[in-house]
C-alpha atoms as a PDB file:
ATOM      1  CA  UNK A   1     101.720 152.654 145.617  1.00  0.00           C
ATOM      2  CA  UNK A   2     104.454 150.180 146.135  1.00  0.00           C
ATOM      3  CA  UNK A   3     107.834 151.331 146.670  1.00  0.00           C
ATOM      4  CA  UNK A   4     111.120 149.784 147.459  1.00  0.00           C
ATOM      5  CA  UNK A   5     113.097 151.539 150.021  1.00  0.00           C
ATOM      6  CA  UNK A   6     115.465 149.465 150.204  1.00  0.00           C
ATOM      7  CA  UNK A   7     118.936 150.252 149.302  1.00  0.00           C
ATOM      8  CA  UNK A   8     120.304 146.496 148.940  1.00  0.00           C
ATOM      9  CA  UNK A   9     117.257 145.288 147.301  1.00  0.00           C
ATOM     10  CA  UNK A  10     117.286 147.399 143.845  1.00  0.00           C
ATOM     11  CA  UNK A  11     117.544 146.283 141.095  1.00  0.00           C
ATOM     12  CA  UNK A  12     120.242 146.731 138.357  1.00  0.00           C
ATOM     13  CA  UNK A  13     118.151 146.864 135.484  1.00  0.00           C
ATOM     14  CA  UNK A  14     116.094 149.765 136.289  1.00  0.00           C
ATOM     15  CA  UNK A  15     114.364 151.552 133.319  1.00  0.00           C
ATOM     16  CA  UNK A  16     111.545 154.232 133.300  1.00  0.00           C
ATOM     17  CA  UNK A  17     108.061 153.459 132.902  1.00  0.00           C
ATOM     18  CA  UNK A  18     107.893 154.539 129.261  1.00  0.00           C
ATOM     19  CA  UNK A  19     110.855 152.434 128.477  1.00  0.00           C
ATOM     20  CA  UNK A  20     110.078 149.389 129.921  1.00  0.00           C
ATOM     21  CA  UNK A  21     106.534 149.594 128.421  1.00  0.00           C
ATOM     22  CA  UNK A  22     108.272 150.193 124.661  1.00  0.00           C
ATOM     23  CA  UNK A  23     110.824 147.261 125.481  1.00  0.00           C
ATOM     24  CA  UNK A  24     107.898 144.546 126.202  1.00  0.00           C
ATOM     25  CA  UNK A  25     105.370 146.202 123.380  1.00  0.00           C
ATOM     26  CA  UNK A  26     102.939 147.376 125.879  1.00  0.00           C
ATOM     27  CA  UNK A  27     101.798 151.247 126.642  1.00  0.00           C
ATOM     28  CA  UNK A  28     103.081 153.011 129.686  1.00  0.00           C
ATOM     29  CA  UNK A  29      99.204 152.684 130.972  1.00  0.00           C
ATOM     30  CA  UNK A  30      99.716 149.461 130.946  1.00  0.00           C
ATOM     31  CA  UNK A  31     102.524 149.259 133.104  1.00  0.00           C
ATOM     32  CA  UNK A  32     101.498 152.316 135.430  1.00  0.00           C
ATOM     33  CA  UNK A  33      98.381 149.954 135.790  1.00  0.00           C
ATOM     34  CA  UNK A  34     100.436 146.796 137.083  1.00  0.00           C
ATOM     35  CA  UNK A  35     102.169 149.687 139.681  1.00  0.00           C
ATOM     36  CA  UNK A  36      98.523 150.973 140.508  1.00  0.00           C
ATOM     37  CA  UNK A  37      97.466 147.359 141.358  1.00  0.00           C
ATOM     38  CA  UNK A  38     100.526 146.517 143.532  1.00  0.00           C
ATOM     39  CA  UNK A  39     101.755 144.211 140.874  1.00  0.00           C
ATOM     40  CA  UNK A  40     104.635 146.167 140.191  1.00  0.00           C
ATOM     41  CA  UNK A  41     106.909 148.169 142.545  1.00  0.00           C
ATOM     42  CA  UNK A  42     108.675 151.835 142.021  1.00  0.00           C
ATOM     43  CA  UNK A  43     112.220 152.646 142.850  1.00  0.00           C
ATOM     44  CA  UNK A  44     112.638 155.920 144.711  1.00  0.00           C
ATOM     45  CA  UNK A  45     114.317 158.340 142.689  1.00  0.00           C
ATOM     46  CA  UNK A  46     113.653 161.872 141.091  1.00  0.00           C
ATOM     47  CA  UNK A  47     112.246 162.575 138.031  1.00  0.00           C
ATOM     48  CA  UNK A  48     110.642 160.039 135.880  1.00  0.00           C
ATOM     49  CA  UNK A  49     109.758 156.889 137.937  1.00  0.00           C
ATOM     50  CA  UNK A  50     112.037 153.351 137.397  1.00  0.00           C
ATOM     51  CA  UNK A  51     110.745 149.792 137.418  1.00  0.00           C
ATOM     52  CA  UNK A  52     112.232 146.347 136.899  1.00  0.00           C
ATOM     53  CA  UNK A  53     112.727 145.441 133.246  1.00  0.00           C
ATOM     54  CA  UNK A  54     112.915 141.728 134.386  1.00  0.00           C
ATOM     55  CA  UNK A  55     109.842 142.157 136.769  1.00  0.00           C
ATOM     56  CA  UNK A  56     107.805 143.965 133.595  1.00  0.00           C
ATOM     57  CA  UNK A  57     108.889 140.873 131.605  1.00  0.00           C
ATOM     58  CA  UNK A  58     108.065 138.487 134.089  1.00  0.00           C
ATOM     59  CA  UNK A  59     104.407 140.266 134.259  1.00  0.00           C
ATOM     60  CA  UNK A  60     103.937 140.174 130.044  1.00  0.00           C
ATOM     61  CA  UNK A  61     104.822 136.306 130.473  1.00  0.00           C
ATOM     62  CA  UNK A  62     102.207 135.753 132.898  1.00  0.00           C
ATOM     63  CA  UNK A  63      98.682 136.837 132.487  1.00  0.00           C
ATOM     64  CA  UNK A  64      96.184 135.998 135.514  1.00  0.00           C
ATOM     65  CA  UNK A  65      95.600 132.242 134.948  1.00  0.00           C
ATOM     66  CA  UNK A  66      92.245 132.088 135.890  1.00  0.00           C
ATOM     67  CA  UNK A  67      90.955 134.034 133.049  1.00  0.00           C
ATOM     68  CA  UNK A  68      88.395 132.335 130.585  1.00  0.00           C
ATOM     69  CA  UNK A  69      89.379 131.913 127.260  1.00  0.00           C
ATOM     70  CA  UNK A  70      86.493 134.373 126.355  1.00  0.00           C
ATOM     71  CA  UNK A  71      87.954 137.298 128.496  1.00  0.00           C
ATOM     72  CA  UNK A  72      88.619 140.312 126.364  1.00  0.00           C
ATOM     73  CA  UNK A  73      90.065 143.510 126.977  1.00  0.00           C
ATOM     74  CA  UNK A  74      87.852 146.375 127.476  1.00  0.00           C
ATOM     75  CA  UNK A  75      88.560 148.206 124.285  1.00  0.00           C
ATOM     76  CA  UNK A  76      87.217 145.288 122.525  1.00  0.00           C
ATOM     77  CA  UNK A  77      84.673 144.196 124.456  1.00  0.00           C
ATOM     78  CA  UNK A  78      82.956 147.826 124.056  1.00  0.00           C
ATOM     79  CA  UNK A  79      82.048 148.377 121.081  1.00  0.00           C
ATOM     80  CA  UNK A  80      80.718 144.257 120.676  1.00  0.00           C
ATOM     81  CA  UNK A  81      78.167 145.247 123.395  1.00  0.00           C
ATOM     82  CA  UNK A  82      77.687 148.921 122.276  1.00  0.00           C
ATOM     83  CA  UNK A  83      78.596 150.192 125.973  1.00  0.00           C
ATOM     84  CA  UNK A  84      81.099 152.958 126.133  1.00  0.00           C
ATOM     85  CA  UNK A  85      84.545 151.665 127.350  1.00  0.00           C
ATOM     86  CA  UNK A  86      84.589 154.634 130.646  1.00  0.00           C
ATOM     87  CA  UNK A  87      81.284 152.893 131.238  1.00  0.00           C
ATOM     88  CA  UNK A  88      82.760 149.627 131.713  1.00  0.00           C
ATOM     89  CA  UNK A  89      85.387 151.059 133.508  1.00  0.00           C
ATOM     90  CA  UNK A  90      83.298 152.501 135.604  1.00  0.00           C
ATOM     91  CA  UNK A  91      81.470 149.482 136.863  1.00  0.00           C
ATOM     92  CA  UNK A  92      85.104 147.555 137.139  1.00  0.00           C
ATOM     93  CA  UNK A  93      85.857 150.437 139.681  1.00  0.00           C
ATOM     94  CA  UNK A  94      82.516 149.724 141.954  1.00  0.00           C
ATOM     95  CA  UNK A  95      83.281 145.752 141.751  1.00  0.00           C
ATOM     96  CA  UNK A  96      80.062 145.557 139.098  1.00  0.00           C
ATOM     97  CA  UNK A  97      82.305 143.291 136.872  1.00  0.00           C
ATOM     98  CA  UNK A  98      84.314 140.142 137.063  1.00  0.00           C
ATOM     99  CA  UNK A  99      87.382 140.722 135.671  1.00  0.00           C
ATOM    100  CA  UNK A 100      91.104 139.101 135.219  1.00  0.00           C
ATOM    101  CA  UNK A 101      94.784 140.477 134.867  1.00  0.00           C
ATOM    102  CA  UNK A 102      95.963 140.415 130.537  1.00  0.00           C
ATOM    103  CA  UNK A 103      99.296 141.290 129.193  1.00  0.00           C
ATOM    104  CA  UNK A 104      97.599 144.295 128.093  1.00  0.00           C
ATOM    105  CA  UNK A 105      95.301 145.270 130.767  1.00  0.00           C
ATOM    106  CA  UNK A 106      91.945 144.382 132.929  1.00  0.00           C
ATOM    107  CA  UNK A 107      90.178 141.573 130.521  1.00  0.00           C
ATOM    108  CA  UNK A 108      86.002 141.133 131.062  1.00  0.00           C
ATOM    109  CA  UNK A 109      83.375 138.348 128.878  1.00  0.00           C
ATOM    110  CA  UNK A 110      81.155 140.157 126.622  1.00  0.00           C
ATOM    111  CA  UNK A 111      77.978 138.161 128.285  1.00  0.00           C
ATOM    112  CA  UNK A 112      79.341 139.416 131.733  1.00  0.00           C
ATOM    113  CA  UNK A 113      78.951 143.159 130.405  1.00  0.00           C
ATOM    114  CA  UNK A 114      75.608 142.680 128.199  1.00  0.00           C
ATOM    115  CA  UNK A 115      74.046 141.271 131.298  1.00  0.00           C
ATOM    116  CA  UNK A 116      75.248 143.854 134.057  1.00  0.00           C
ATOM    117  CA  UNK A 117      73.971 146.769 130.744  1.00  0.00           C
ATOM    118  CA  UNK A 118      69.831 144.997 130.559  1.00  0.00           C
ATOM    119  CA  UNK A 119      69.991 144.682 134.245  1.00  0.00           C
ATOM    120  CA  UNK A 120      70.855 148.525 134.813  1.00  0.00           C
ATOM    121  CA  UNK A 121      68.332 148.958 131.844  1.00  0.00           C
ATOM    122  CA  UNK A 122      65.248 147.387 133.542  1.00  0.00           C
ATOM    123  CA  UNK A 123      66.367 148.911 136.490  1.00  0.00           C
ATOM    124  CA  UNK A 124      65.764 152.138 135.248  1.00  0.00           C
ATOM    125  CA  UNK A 125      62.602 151.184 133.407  1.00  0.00           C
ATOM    126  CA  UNK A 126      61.417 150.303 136.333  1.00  0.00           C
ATOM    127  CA  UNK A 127      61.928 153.708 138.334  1.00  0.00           C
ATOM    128  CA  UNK A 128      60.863 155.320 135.299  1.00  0.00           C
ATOM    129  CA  UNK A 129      57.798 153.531 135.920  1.00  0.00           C
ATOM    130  CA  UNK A 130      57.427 155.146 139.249  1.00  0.00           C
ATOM    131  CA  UNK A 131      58.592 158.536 138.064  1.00  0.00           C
ATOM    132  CA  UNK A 132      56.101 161.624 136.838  1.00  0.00           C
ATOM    133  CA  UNK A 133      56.408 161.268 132.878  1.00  0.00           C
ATOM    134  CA  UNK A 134      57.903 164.903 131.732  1.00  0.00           C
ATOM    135  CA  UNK A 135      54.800 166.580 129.313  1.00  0.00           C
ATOM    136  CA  UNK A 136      57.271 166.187 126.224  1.00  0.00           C
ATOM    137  CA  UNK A 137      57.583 162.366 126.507  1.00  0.00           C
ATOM    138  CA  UNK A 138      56.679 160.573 123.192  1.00  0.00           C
ATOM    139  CA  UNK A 139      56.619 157.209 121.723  1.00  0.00           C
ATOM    140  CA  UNK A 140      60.077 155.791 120.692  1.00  0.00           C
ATOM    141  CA  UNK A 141      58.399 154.946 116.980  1.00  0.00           C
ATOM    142  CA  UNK A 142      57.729 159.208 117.139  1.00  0.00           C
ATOM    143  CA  UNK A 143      60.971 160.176 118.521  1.00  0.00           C
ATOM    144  CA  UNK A 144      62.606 158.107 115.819  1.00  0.00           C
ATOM    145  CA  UNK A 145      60.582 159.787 113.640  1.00  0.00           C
ATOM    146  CA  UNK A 146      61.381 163.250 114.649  1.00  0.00           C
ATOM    147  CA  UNK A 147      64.634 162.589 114.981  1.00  0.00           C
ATOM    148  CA  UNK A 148      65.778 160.813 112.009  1.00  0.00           C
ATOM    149  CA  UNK A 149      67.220 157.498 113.858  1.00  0.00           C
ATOM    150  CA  UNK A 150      66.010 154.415 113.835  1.00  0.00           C
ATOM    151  CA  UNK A 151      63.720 153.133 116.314  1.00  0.00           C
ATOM    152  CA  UNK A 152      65.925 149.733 116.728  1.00  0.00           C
ATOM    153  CA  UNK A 153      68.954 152.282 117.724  1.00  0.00           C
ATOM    154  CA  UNK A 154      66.645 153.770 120.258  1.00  0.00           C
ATOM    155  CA  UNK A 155      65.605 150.831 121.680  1.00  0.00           C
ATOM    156  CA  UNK A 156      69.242 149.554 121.903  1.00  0.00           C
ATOM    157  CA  UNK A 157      69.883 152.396 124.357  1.00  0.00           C
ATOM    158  CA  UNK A 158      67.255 151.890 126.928  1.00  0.00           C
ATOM    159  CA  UNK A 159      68.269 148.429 126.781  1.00  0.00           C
ATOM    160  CA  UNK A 160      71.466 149.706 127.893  1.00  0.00           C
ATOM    161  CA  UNK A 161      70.271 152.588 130.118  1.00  0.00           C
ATOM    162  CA  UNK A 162      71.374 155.152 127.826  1.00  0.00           C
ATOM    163  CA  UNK A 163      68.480 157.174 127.226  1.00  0.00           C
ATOM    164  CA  UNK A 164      65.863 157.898 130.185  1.00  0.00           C
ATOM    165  CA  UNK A 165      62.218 155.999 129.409  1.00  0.00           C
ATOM    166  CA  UNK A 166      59.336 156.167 131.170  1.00  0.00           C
ATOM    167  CA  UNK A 167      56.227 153.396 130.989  1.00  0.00           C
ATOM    168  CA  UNK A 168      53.016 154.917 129.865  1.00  0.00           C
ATOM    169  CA  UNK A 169      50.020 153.714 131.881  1.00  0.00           C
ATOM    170  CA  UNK A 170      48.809 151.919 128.798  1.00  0.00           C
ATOM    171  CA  UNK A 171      51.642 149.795 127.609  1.00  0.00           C
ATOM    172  CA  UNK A 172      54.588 151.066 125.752  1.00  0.00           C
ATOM    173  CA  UNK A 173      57.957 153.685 126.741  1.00  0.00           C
ATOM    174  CA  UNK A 174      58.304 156.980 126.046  1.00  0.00           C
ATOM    175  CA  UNK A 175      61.196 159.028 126.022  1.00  0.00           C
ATOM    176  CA  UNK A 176      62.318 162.553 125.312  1.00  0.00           C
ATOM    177  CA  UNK A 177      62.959 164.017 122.128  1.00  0.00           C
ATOM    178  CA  UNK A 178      65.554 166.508 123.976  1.00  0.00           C
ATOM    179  CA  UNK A 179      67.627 163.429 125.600  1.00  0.00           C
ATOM    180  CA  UNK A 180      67.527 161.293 122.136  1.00  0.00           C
ATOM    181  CA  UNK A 181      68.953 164.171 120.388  1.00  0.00           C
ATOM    182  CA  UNK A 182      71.567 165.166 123.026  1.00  0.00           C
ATOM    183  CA  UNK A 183      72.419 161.284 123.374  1.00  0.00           C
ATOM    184  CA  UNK A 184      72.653 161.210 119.313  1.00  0.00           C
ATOM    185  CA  UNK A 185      75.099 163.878 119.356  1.00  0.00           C
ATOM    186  CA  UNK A 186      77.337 162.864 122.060  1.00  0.00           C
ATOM    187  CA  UNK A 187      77.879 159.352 120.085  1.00  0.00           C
ATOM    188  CA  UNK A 188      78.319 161.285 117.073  1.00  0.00           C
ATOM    189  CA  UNK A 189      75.471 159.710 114.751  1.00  0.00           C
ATOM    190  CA  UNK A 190      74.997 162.617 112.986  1.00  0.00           C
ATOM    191  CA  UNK A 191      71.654 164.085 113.642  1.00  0.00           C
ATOM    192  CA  UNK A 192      70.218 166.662 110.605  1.00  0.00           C
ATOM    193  CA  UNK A 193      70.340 170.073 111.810  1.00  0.00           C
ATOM    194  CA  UNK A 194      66.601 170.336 112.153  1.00  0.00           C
ATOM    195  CA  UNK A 195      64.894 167.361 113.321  1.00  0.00           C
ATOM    196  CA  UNK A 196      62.115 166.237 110.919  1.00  0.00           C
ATOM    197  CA  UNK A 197      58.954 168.170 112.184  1.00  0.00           C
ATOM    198  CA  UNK A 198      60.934 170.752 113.757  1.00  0.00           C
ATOM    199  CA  UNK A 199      60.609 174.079 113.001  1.00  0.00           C
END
């Protein structure tokens, strides 16, 4: 984390992090973000920590210039793909993702993230193809059934490695009714309490 040490060097309009953020429009995140990234530097000092107000302006009036006009932030981008936004984070942390520098925080293209989500789904397709099939596998047209969803929802989350699948030697995936139901709940879909067929 960058910090100035330097007596001569600090600045006269230091603020904390929460008001700087609130004077610009932004969320402390945001800023701690910049100070995360090196963009921003901390004044020694105890208790709360103190930035630039000028330097936190400076960064609102320039975004990264390279960013494509499609570039969104994260939050958006998420639920236009149907990929969690700590997903997305995720892959930003291991480099998975190009990404730019917004006023409001890390910005990524929608194609950029669908792509990187069917490539991780095939990917797992294909070692499911390779893995045992559990005994409970069944088709995704029965596990909709069973479950009450859709089979287009299902579908949706293999395609974005959501839900295990396995290949059956004749053609077709299989999954687990277990992992669809446990998968339903977590997104909050709103499974019934007993699964059609279920005793």
């Amino acid at each position: 984390m960058p910090v100035n040490d330097s007596p001569q060097a600090v600045p006269a309009d230091l603020v904390s992090v929460r008001d700087a953020a609130q004077a610009v429009g932004l969320t402390a995140p945001a800023v701690h973000h910049w100070i995360k990234s090196g963009r921003l530097t901390v004044q020694p000092g105890p208790g709360v920590r103190h930035v630039s107000l000028s330097a936190v302006r400076a960064l609102c009036a320039a975004p990264d210039p390279q960013a494509p006009d499609e570039a969104r932030l994260v939050s958006a981008v998420a639920p236009a793909v149907g990929v969690e936004p700590w997903r997305i984070a995720g892959w930003l942390r291991r480099g998975l993702l190009p990404s730019w520098h917004g006023r409001q925080g890390r910005l990524v293209r929608v194609a950029d993230v669908q792509a990187l989500a069917q490539q991780r789904a095939m990917a797992a397709a294909a070692a499911g193809a390779s893995a045992p099939m559990p005994p409970d596998a069944l088709s995704v047209r029965d596990a909709a059934r069973l479950s009450g969803l859709s089979r287009d929802r299902l579908y949706t989350w293999t395609k974005q490695g959501l839900l295990p699948v396995w290949l059956a030697p004749g053609g077709g995936q299989r999954v687990r009714l277990a992992d669809v139901t446990a998968l339903a709940e977590r997104h909050g879909r709103g499974l019934p309490l007993h699964p059609r067929g279920a005793p």
